[in-house]
PDB file of N, CA and C in Angstrom:
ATOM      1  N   UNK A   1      -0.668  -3.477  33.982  1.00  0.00           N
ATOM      2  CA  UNK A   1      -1.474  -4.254  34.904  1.00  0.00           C
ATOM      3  C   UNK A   1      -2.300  -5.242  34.060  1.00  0.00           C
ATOM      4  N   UNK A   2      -2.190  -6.605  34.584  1.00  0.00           N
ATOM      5  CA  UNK A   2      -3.320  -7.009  33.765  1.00  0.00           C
ATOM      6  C   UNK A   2      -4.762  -8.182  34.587  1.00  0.00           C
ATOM      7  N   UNK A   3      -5.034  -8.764  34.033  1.00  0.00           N
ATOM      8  CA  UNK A   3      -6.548  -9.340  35.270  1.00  0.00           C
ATOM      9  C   UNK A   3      -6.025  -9.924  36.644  1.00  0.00           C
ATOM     10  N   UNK A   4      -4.950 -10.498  36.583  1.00  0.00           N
ATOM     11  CA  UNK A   4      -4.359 -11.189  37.464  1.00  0.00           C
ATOM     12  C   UNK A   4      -4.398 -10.154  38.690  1.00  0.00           C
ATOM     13  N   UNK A   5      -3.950  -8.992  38.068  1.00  0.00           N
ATOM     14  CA  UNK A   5      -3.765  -8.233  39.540  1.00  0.00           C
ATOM     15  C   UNK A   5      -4.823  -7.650  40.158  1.00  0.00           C
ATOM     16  N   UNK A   6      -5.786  -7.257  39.640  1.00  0.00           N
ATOM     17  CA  UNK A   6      -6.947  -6.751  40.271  1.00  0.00           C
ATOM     18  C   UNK A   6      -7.848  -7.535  41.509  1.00  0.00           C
ATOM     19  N   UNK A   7      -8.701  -6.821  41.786  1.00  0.00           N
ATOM     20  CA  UNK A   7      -9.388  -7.407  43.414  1.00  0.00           C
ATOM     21  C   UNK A   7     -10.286  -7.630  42.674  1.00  0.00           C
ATOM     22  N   UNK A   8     -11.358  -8.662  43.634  1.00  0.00           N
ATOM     23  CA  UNK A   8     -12.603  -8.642  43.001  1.00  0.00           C
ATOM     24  C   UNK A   8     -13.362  -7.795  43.664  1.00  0.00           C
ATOM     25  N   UNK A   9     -14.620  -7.679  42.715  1.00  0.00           N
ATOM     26  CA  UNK A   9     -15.853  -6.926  42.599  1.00  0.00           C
ATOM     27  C   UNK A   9     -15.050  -5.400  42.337  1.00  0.00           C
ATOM     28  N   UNK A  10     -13.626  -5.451  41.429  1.00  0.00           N
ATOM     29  CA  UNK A  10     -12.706  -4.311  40.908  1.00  0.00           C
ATOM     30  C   UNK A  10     -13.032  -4.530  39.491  1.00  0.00           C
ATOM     31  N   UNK A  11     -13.690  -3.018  38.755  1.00  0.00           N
ATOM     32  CA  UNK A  11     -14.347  -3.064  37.646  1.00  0.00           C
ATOM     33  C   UNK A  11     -12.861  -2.424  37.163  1.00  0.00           C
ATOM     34  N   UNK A  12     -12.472  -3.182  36.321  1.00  0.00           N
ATOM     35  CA  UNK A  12     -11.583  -2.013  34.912  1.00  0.00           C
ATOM     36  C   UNK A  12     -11.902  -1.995  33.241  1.00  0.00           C
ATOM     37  N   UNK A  13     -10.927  -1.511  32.411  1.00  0.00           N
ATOM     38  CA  UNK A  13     -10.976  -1.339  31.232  1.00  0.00           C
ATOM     39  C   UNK A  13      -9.914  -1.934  30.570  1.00  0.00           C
ATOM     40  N   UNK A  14     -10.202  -3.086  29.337  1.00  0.00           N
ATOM     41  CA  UNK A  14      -9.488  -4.010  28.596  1.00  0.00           C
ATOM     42  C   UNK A  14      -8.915  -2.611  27.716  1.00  0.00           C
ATOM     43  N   UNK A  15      -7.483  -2.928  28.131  1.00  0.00           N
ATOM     44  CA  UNK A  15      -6.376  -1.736  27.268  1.00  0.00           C
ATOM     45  C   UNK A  15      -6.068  -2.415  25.610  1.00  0.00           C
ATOM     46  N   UNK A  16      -5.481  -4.147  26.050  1.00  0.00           N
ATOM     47  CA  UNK A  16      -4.995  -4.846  24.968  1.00  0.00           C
ATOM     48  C   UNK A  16      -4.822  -6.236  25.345  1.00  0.00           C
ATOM     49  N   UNK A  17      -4.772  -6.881  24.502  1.00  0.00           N
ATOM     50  CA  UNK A  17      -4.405  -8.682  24.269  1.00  0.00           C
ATOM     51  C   UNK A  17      -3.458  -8.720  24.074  1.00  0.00           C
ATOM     52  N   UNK A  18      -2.399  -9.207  24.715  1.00  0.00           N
ATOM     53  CA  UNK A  18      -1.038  -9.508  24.388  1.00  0.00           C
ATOM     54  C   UNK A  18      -0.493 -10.865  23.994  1.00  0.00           C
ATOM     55  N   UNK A  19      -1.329 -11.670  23.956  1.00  0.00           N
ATOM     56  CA  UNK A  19      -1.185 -13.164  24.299  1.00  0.00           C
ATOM     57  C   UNK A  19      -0.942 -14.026  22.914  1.00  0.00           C
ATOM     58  N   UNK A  20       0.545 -14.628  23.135  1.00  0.00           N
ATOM     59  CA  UNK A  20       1.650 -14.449  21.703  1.00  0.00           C
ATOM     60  C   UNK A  20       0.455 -15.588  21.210  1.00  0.00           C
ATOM     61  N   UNK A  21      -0.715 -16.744  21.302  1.00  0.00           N
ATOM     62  CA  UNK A  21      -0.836 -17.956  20.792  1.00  0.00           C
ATOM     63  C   UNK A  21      -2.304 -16.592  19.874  1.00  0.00           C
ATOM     64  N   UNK A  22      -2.039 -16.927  18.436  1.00  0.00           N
ATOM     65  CA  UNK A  22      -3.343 -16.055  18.018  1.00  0.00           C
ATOM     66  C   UNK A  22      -4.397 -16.419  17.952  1.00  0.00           C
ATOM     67  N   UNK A  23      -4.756 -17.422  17.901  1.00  0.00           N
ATOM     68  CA  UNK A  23      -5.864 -18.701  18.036  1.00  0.00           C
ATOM     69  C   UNK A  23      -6.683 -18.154  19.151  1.00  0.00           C
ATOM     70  N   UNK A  24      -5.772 -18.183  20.124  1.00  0.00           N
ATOM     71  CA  UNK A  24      -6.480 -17.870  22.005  1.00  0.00           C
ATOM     72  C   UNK A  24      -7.088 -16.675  21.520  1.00  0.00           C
ATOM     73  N   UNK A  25      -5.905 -15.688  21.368  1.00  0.00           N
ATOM     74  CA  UNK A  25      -6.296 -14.516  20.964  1.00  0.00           C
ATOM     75  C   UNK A  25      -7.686 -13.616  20.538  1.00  0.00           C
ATOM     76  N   UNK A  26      -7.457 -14.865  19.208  1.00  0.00           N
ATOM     77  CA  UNK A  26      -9.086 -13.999  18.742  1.00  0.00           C
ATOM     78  C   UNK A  26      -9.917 -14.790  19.216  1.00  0.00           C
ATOM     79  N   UNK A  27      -9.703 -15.627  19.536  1.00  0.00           N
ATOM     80  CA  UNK A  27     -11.076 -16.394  20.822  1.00  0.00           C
ATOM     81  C   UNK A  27     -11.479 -15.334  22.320  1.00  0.00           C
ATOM     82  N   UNK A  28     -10.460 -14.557  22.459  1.00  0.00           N
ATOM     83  CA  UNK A  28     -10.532 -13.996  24.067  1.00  0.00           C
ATOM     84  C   UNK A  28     -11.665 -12.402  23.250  1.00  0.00           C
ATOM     85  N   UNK A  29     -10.785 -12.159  22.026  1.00  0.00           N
ATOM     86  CA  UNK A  29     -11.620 -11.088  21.506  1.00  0.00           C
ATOM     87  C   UNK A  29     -13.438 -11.556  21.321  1.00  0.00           C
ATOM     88  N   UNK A  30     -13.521 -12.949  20.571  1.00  0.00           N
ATOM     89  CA  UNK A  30     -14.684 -13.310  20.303  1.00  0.00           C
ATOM     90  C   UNK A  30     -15.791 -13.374  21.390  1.00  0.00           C
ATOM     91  N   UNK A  31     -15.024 -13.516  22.801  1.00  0.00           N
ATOM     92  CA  UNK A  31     -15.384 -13.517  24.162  1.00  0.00           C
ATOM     93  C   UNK A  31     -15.807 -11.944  24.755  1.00  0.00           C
ATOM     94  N   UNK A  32     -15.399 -10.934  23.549  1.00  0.00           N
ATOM     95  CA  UNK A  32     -15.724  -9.530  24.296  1.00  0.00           C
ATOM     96  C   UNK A  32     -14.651  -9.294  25.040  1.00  0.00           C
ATOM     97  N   UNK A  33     -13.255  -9.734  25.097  1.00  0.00           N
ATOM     98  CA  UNK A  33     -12.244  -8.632  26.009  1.00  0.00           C
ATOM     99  C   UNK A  33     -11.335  -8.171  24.758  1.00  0.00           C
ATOM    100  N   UNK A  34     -12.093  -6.893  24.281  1.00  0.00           N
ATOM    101  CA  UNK A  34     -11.339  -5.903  23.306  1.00  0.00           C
ATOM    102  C   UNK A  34     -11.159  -4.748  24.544  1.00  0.00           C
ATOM    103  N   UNK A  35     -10.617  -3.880  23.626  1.00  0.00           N
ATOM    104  CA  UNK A  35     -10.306  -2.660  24.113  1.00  0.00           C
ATOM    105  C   UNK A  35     -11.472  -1.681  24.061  1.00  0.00           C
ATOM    106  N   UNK A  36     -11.290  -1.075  25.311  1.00  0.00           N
ATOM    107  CA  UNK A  36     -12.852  -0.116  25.901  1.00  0.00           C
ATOM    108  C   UNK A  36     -13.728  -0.891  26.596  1.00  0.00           C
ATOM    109  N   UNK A  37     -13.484  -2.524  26.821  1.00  0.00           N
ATOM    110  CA  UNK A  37     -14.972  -3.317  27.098  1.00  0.00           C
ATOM    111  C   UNK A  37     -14.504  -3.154  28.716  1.00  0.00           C
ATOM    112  N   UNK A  38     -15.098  -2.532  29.446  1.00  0.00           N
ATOM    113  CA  UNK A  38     -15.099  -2.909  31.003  1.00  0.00           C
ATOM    114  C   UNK A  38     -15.543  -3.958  31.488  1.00  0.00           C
ATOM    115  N   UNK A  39     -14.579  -4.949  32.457  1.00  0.00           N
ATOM    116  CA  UNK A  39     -13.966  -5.882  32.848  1.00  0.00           C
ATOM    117  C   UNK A  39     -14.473  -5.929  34.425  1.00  0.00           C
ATOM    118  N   UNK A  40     -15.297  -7.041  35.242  1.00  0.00           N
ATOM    119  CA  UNK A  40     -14.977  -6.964  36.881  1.00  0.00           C
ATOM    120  C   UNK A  40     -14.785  -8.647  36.979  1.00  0.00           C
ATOM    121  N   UNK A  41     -14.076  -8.197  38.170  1.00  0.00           N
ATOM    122  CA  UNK A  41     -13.424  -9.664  38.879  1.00  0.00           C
ATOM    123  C   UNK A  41     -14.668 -10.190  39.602  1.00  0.00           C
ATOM    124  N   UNK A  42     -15.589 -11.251  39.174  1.00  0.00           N
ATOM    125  CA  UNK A  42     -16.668 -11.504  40.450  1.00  0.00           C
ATOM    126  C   UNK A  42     -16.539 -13.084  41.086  1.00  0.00           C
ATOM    127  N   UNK A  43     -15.114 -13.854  41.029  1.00  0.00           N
ATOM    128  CA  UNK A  43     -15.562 -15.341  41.458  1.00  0.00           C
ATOM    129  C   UNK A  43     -14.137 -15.376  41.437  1.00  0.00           C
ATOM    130  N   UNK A  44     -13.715 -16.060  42.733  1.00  0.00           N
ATOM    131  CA  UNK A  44     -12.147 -16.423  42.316  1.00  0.00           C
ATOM    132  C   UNK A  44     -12.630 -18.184  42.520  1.00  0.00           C
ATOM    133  N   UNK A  45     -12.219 -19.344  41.801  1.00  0.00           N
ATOM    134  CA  UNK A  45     -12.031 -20.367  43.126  1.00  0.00           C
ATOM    135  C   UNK A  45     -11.554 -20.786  44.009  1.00  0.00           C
ATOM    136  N   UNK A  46     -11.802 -21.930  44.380  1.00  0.00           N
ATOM    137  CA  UNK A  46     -10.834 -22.516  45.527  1.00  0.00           C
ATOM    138  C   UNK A  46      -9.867 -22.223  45.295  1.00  0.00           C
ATOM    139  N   UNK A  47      -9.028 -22.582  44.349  1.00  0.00           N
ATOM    140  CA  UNK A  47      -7.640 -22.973  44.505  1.00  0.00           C
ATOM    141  C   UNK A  47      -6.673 -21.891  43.266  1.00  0.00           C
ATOM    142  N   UNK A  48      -7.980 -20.980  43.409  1.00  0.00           N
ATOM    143  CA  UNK A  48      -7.229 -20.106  42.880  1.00  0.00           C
ATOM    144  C   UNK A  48      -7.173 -19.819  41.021  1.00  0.00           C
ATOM    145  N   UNK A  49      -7.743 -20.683  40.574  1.00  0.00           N
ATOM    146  CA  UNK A  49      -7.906 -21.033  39.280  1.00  0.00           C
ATOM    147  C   UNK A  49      -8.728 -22.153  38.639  1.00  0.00           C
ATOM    148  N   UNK A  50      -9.514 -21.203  37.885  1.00  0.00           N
ATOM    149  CA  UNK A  50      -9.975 -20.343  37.014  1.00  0.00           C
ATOM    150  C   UNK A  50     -10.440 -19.089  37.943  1.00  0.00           C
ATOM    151  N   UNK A  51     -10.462 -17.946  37.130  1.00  0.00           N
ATOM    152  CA  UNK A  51     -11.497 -16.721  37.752  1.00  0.00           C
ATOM    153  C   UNK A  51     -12.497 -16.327  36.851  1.00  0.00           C
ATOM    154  N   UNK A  52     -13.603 -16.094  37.668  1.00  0.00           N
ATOM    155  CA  UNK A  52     -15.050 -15.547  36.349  1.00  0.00           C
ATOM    156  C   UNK A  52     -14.671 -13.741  36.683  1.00  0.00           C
ATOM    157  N   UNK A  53     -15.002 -13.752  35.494  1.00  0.00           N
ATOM    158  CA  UNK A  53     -14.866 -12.195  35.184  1.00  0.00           C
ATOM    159  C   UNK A  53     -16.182 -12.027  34.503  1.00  0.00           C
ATOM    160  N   UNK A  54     -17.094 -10.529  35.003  1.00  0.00           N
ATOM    161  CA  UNK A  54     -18.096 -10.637  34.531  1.00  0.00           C
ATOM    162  C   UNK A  54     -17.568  -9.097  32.960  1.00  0.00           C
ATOM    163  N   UNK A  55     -18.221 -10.020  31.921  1.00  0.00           N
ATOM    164  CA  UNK A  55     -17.949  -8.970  30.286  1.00  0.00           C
ATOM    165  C   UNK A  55     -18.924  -8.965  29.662  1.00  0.00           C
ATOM    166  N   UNK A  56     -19.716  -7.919  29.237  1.00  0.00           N
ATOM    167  CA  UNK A  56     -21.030  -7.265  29.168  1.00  0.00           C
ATOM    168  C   UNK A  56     -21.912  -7.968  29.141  1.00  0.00           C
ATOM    169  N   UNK A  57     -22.123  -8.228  30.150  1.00  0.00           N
ATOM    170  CA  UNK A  57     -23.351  -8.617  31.224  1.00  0.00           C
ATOM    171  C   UNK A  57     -23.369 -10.442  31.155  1.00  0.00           C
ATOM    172  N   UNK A  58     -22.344 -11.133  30.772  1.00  0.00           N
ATOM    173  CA  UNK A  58     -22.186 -12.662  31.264  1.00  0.00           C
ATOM    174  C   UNK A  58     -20.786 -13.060  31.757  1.00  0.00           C
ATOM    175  N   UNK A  59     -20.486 -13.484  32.557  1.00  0.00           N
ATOM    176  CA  UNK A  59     -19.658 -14.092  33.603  1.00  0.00           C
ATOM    177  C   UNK A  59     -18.664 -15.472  32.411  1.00  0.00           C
ATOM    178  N   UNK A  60     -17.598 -14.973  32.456  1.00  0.00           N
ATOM    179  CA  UNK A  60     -16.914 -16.175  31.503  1.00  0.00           C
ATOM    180  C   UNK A  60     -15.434 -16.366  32.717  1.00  0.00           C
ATOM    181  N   UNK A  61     -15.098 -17.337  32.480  1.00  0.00           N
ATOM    182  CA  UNK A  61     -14.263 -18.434  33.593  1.00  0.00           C
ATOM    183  C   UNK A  61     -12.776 -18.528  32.332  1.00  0.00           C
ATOM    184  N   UNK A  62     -12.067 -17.801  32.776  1.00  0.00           N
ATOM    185  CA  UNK A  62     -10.613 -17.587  32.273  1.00  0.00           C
ATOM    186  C   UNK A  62      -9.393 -18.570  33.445  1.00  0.00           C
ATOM    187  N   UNK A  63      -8.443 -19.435  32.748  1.00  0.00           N
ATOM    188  CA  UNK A  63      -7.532 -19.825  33.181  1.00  0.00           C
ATOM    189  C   UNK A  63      -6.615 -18.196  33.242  1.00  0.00           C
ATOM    190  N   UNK A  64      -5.619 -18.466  34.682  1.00  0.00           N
ATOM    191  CA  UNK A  64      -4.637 -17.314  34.711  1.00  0.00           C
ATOM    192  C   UNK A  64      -3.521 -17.156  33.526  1.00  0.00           C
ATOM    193  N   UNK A  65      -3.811 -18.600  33.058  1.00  0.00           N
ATOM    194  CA  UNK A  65      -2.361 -18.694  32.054  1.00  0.00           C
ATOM    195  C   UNK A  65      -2.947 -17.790  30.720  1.00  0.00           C
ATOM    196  N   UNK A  66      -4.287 -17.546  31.108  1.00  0.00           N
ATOM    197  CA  UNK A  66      -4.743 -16.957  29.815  1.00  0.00           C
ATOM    198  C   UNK A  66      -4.924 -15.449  29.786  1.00  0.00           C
ATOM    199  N   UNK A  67      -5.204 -15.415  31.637  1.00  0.00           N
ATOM    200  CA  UNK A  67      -5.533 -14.384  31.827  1.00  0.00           C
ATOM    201  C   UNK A  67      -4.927 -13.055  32.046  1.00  0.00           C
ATOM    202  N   UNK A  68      -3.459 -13.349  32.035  1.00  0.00           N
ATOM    203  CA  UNK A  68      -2.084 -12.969  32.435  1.00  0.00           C
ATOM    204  C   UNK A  68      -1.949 -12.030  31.021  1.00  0.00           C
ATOM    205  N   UNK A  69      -2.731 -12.422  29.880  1.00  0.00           N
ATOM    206  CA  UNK A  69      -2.102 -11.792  29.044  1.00  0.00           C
ATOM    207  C   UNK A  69      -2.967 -10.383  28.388  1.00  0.00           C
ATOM    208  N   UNK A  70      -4.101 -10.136  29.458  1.00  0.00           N
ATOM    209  CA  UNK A  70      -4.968  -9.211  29.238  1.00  0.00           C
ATOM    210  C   UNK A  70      -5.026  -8.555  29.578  1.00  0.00           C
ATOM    211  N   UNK A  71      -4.090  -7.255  29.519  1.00  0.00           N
ATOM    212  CA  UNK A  71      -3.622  -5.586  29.910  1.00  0.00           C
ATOM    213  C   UNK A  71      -4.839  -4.726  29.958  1.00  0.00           C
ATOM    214  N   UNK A  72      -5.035  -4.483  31.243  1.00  0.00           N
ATOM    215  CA  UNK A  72      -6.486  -3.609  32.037  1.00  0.00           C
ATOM    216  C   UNK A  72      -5.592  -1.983  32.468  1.00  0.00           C
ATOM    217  N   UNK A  73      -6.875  -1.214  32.106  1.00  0.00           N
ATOM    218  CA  UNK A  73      -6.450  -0.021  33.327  1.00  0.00           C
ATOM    219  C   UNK A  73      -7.136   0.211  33.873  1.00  0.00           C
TER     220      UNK A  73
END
C-alpha cells in the first residue's frame, strides 16, 4: 500500500521509499518520511494533486508522482 491509497484524516506508518530517482529520495527522507514516522492524509486538492500529508507535526504537499512511491502500513 502506499500514500496514494489511503483516506484522509487515515493516520499510517512509513514502511519504505521505493522511489528509483535517489536525489527525490533522500529529499523525501530529509522531509521525515523514513520508516516508523507516522503519516496522515489531511488536504487533498481540487484536482486531485498535490496532497498535504501531515509528518511530525508540519503538513508538507507531495506530488502523487512522488507520492506513489512511499510504502505505508
Amino acid at each position: 500500500m502506499n500514500l496514494l491509497t489511503i483516506k484522509t484524516d487515515e493516520e499510517v506508518i512509513v514502511d519504505k521509499i521505493t522511489h528509483p530517482d535517489e536525489e527525490m529520495k533522500r529529499r523525501l527522507l530529509d522531509l521525515g518520511f523514513y520508516q516508523g514516522t507516522p503519516i496522515k492524509k489531511v488536504l487533498v486538492s481540487p484536482k486531485g494533486d498535490p496532497i498535504a500529508y501531515r509528518v511530525r507535526g508540519t503538513t508538507i504537499a507531495l506530488r502523487n508522482s512522488d507520492a506513489q512511491y512511499i510504502e505505508v502500513k
